[in-house]
C-alpha atoms as a PDB file:
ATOM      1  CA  UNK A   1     -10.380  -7.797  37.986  1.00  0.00           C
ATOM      2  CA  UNK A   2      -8.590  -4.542  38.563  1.00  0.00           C
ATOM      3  CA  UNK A   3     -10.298  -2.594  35.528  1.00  0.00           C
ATOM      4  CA  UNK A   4     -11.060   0.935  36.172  1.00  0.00           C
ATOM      5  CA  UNK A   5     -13.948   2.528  34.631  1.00  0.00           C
ATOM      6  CA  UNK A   6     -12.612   5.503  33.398  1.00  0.00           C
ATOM      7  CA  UNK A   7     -12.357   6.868  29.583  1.00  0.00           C
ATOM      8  CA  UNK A   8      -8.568   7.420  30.666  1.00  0.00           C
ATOM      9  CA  UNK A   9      -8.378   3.496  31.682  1.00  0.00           C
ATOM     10  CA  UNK A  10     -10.132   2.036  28.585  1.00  0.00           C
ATOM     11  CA  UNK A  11      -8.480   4.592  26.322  1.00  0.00           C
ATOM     12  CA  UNK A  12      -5.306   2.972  27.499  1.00  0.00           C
ATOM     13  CA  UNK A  13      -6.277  -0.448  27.231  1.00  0.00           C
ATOM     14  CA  UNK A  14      -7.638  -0.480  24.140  1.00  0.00           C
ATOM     15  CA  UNK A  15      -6.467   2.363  21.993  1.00  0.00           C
ATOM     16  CA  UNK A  16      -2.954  -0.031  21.590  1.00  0.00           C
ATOM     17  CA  UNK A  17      -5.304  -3.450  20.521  1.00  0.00           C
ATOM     18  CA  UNK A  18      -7.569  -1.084  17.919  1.00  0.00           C
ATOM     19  CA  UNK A  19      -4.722   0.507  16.384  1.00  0.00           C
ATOM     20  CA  UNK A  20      -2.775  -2.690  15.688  1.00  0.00           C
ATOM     21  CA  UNK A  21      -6.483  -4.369  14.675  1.00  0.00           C
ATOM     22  CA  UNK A  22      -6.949  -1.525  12.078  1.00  0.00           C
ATOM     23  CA  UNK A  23      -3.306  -2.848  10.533  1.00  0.00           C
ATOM     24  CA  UNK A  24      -4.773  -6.166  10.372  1.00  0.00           C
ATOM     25  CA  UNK A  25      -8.026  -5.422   8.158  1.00  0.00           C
ATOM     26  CA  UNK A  26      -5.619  -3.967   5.876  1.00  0.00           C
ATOM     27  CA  UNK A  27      -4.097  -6.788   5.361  1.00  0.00           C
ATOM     28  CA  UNK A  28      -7.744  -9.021   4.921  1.00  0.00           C
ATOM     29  CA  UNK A  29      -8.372  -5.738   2.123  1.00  0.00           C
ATOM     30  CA  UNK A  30      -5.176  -6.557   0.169  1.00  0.00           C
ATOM     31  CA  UNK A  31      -5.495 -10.473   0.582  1.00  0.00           C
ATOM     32  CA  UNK A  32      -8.900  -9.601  -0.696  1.00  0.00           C
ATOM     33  CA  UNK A  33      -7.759  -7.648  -3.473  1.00  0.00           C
ATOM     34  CA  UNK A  34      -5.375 -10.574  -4.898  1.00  0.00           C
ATOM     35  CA  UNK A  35      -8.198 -12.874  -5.072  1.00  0.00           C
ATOM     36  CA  UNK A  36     -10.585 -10.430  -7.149  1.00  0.00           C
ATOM     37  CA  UNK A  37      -9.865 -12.193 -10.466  1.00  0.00           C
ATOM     38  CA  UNK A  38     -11.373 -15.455  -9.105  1.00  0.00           C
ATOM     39  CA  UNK A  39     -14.195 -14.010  -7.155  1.00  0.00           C
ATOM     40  CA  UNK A  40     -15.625 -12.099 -10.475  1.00  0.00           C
ATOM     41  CA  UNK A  41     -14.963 -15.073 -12.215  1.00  0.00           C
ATOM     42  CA  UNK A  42     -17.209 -17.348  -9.963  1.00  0.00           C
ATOM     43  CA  UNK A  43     -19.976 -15.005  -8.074  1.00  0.00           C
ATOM     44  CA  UNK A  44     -20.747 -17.440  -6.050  1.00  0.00           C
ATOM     45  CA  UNK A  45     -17.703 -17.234  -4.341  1.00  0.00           C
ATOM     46  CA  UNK A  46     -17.709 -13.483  -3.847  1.00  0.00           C
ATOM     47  CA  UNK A  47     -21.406 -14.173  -2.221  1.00  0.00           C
ATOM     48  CA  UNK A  48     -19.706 -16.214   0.478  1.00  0.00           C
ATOM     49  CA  UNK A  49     -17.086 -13.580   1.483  1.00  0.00           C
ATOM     50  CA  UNK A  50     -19.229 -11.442   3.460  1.00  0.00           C
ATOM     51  CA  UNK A  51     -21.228 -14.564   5.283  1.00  0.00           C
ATOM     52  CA  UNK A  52     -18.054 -16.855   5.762  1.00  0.00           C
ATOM     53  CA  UNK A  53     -16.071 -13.858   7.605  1.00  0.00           C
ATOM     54  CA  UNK A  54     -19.136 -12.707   9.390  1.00  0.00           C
ATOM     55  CA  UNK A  55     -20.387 -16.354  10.458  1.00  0.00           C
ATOM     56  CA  UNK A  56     -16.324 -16.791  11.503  1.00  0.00           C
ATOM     57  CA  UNK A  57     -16.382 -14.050  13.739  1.00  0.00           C
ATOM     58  CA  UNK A  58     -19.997 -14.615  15.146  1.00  0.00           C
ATOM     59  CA  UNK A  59     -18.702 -18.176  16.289  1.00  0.00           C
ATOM     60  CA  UNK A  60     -15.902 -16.844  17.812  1.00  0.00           C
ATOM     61  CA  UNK A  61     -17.904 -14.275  19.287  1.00  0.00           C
ATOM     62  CA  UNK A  62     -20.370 -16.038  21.273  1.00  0.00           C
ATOM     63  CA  UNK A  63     -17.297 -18.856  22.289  1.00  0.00           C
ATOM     64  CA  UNK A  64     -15.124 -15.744  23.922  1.00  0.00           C
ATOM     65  CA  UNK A  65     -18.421 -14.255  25.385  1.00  0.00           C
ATOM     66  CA  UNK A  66     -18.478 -17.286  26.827  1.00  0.00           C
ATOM     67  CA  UNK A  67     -15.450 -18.029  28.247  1.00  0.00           C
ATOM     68  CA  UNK A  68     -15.821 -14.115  29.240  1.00  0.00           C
ATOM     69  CA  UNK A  69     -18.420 -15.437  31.305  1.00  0.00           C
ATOM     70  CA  UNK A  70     -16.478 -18.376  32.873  1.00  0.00           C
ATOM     71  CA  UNK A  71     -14.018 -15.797  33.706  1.00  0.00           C
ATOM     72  CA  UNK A  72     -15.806 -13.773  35.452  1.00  0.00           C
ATOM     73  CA  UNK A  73     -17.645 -16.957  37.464  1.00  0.00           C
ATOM     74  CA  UNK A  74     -13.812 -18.068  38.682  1.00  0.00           C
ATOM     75  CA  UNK A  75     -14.707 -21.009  36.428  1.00  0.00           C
ATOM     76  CA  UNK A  76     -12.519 -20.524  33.639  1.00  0.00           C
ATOM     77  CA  UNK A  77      -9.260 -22.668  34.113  1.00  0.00           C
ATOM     78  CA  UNK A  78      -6.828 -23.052  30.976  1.00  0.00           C
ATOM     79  CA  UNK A  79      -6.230 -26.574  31.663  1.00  0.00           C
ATOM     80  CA  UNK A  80      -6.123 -28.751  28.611  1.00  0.00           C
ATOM     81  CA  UNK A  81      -8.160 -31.543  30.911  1.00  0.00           C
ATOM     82  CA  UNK A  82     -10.764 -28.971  31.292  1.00  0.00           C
ATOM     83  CA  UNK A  83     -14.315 -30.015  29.521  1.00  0.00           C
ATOM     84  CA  UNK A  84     -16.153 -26.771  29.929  1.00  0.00           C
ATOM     85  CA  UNK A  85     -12.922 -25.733  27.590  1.00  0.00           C
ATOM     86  CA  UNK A  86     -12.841 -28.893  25.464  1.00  0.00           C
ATOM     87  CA  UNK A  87     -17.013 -28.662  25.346  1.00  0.00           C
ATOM     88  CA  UNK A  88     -16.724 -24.993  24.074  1.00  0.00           C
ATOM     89  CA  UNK A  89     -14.232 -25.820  21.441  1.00  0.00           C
ATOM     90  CA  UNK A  90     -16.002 -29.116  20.126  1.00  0.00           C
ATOM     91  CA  UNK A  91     -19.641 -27.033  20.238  1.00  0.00           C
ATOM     92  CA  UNK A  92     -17.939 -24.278  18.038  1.00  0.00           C
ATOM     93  CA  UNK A  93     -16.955 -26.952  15.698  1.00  0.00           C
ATOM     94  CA  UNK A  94     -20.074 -28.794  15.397  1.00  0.00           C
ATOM     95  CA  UNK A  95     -22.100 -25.656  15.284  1.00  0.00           C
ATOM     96  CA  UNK A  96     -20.026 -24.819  11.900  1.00  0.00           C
ATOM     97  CA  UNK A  97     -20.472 -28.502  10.488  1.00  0.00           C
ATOM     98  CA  UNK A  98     -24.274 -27.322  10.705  1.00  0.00           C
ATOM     99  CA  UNK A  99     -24.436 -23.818   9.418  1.00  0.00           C
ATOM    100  CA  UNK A 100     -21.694 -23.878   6.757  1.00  0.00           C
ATOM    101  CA  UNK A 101     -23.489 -25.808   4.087  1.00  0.00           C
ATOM    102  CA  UNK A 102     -25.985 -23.999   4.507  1.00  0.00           C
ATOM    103  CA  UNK A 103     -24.064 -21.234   3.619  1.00  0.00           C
ATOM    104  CA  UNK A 104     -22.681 -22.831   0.512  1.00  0.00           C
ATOM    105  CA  UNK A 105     -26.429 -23.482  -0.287  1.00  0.00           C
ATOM    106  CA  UNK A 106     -27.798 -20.298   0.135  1.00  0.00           C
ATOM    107  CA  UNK A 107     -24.801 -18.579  -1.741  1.00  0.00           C
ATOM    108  CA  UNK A 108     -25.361 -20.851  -4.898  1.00  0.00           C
ATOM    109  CA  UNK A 109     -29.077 -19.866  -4.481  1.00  0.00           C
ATOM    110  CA  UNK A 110     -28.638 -16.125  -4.234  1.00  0.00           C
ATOM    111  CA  UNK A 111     -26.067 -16.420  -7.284  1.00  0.00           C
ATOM    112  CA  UNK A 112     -28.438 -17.767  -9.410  1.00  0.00           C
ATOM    113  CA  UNK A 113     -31.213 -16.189  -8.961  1.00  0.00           C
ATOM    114  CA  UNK A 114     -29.468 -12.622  -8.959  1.00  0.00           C
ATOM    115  CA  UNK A 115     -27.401 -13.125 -11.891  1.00  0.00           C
ATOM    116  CA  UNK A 116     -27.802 -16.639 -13.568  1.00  0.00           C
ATOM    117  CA  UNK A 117     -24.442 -17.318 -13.569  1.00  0.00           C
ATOM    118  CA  UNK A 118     -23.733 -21.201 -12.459  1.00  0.00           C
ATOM    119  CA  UNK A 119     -20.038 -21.322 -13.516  1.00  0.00           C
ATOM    120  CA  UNK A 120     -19.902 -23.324  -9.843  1.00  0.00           C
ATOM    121  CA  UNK A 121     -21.917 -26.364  -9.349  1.00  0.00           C
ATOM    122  CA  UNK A 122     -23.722 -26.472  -5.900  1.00  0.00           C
ATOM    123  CA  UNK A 123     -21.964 -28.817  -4.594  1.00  0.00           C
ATOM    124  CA  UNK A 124     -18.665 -27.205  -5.141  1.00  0.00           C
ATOM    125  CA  UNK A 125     -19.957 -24.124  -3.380  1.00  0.00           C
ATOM    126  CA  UNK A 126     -20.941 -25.967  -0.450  1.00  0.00           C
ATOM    127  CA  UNK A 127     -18.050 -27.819  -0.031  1.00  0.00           C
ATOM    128  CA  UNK A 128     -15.908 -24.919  -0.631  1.00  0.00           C
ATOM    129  CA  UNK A 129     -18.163 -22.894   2.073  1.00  0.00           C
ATOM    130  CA  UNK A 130     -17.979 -26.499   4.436  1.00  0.00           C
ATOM    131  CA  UNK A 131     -14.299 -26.973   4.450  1.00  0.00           C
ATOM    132  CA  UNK A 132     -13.583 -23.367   4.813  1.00  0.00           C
ATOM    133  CA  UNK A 133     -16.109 -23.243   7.875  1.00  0.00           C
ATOM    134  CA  UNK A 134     -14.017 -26.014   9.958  1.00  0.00           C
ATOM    135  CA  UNK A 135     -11.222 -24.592   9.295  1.00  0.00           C
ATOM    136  CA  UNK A 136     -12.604 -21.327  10.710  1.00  0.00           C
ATOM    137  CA  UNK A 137     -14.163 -22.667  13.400  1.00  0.00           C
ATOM    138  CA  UNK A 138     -10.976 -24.244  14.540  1.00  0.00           C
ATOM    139  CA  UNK A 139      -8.868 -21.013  13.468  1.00  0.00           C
ATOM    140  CA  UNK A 140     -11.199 -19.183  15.619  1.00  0.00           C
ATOM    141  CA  UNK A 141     -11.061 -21.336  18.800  1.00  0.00           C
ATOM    142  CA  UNK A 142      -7.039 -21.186  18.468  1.00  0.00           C
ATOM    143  CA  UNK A 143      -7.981 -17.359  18.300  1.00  0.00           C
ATOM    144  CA  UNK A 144     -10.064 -16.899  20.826  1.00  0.00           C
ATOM    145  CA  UNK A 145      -8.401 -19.072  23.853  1.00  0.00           C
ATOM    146  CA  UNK A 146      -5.549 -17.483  22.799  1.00  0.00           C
ATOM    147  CA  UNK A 147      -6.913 -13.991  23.018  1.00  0.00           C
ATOM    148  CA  UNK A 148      -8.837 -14.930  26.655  1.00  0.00           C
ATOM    149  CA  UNK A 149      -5.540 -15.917  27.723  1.00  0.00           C
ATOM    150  CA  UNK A 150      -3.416 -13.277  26.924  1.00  0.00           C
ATOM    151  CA  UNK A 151      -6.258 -10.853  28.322  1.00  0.00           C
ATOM    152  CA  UNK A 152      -5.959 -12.689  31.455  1.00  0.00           C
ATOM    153  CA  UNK A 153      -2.599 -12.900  31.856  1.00  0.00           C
ATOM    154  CA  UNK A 154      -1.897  -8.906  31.219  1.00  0.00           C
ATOM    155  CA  UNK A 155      -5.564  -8.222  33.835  1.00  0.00           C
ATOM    156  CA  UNK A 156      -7.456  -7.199  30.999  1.00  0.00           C
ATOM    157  CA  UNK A 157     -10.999  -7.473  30.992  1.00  0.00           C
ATOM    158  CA  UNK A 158     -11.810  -9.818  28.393  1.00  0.00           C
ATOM    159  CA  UNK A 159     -15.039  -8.221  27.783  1.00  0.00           C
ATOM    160  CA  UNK A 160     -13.402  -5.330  26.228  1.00  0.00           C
ATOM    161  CA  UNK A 161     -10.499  -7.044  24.502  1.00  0.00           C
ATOM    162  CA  UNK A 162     -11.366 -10.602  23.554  1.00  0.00           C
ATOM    163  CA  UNK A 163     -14.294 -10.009  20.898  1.00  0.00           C
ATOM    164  CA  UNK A 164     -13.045  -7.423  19.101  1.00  0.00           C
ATOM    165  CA  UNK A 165      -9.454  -9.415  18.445  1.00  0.00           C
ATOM    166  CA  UNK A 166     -11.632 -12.141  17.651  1.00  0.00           C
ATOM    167  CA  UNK A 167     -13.930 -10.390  14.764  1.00  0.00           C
ATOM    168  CA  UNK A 168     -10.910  -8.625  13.230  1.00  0.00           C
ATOM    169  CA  UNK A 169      -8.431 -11.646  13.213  1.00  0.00           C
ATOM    170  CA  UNK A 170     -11.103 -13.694  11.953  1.00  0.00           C
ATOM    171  CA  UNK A 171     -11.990 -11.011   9.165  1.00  0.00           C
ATOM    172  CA  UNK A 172      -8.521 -11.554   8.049  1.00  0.00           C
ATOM    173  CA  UNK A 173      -8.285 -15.548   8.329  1.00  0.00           C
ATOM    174  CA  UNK A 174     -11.591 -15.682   6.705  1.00  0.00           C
ATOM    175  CA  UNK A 175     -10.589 -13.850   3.479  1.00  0.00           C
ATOM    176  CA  UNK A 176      -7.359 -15.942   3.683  1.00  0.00           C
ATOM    177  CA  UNK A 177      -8.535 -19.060   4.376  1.00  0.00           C
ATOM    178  CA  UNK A 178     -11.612 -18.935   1.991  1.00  0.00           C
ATOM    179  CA  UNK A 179      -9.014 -17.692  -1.026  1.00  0.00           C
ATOM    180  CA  UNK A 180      -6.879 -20.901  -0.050  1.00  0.00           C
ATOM    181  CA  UNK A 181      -9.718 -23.385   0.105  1.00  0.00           C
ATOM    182  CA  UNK A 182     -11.088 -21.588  -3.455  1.00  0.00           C
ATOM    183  CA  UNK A 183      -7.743 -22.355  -4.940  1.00  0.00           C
ATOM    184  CA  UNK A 184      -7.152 -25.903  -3.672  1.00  0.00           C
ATOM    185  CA  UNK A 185     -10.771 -26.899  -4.831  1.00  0.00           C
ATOM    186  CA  UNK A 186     -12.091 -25.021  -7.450  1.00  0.00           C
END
């Protein structure tokens, strides 16, 4: 990997990615913003905002630190037949099958006992916080092969690239899809 060490070196490599990263959260802020009417009406959705985006990103996280790591090991290959790849991807999945309802759970929980209001039943909430979770989870292994690749290709380190594409865009998809799933289901 060809990455210099210098501030003039990361300045340019990532000065370009934060800028255009900064333009995306504004656009999770107005998405937000649309769905405020719904989120005030049922608390327990605004609960799960911060956790679903957060758990997104954290999944997507540890899946490019990994591949970071397969990278840098000359293991990584972009082959669709590759099960390291397909064993990431289905491990990111199943790991939000687990947590997700959980979630949903804790959200309804937290709801009630700060403010009483159970204008959701609980198993609304966790099936709004499940079904938004896979979808995440697959949204952010799209992202996050994606970003890897793209990081590769241009000789980026994907250390300094890959995770912080894949918290912002996943910010943004989480507001996004959560709103969608809250409108389909509740």
């Amino acid at each position: 990997m060809p990455t210099e060490w210098t501030v003039r070196a990361i300045t340019r490599a990532m000065l370009p990615v934060l800028l255009v990263l900064t333009l995306v959260e504004l656009g999770s802020g107005l998405v937000l913003g649309s769905f405020e009417a719904q989120l005030f009406r049922y608390p327990s959705l605004l609960v799960l905002v911060p956790v679903t985006i957060g758990t997104a990103g954290n999944l997507g996280s540890v899946l490019a630190a990994r591949l970071s790591t397969s990278f840098h090991l000359g293991t990584l290959s972009f082959s669709p037949r590759d099960d390291e790849l397909a064993g990431n991807a289905v491990a990111t999945v199943a790991l939000a099958v687990t947590v997700f309802p959980v979630i949903g759970a804790g959200a309804w929980v937290a709801t009630l006992l700060v403010s009483g209001d159970t204008s959701l039943a609980p198993q609304k909430v966790v099936l709004v916080s499940l079904s938004s979770g896979i979808t995440l989870a697959v949204l952010a292994v799209v992202v996050t092969f994606s970003a890897t690749y793209v990081a590769y290709r241009f000789g980026l380190d994907p250390d300094d690239v890959v995770i912080p594409v894949v918290t912002n865009v996943c910010d943004v998809l989480g507001v996004v899809v959560l709103f969608g799933v809250a409108q389909v289901l509740v």
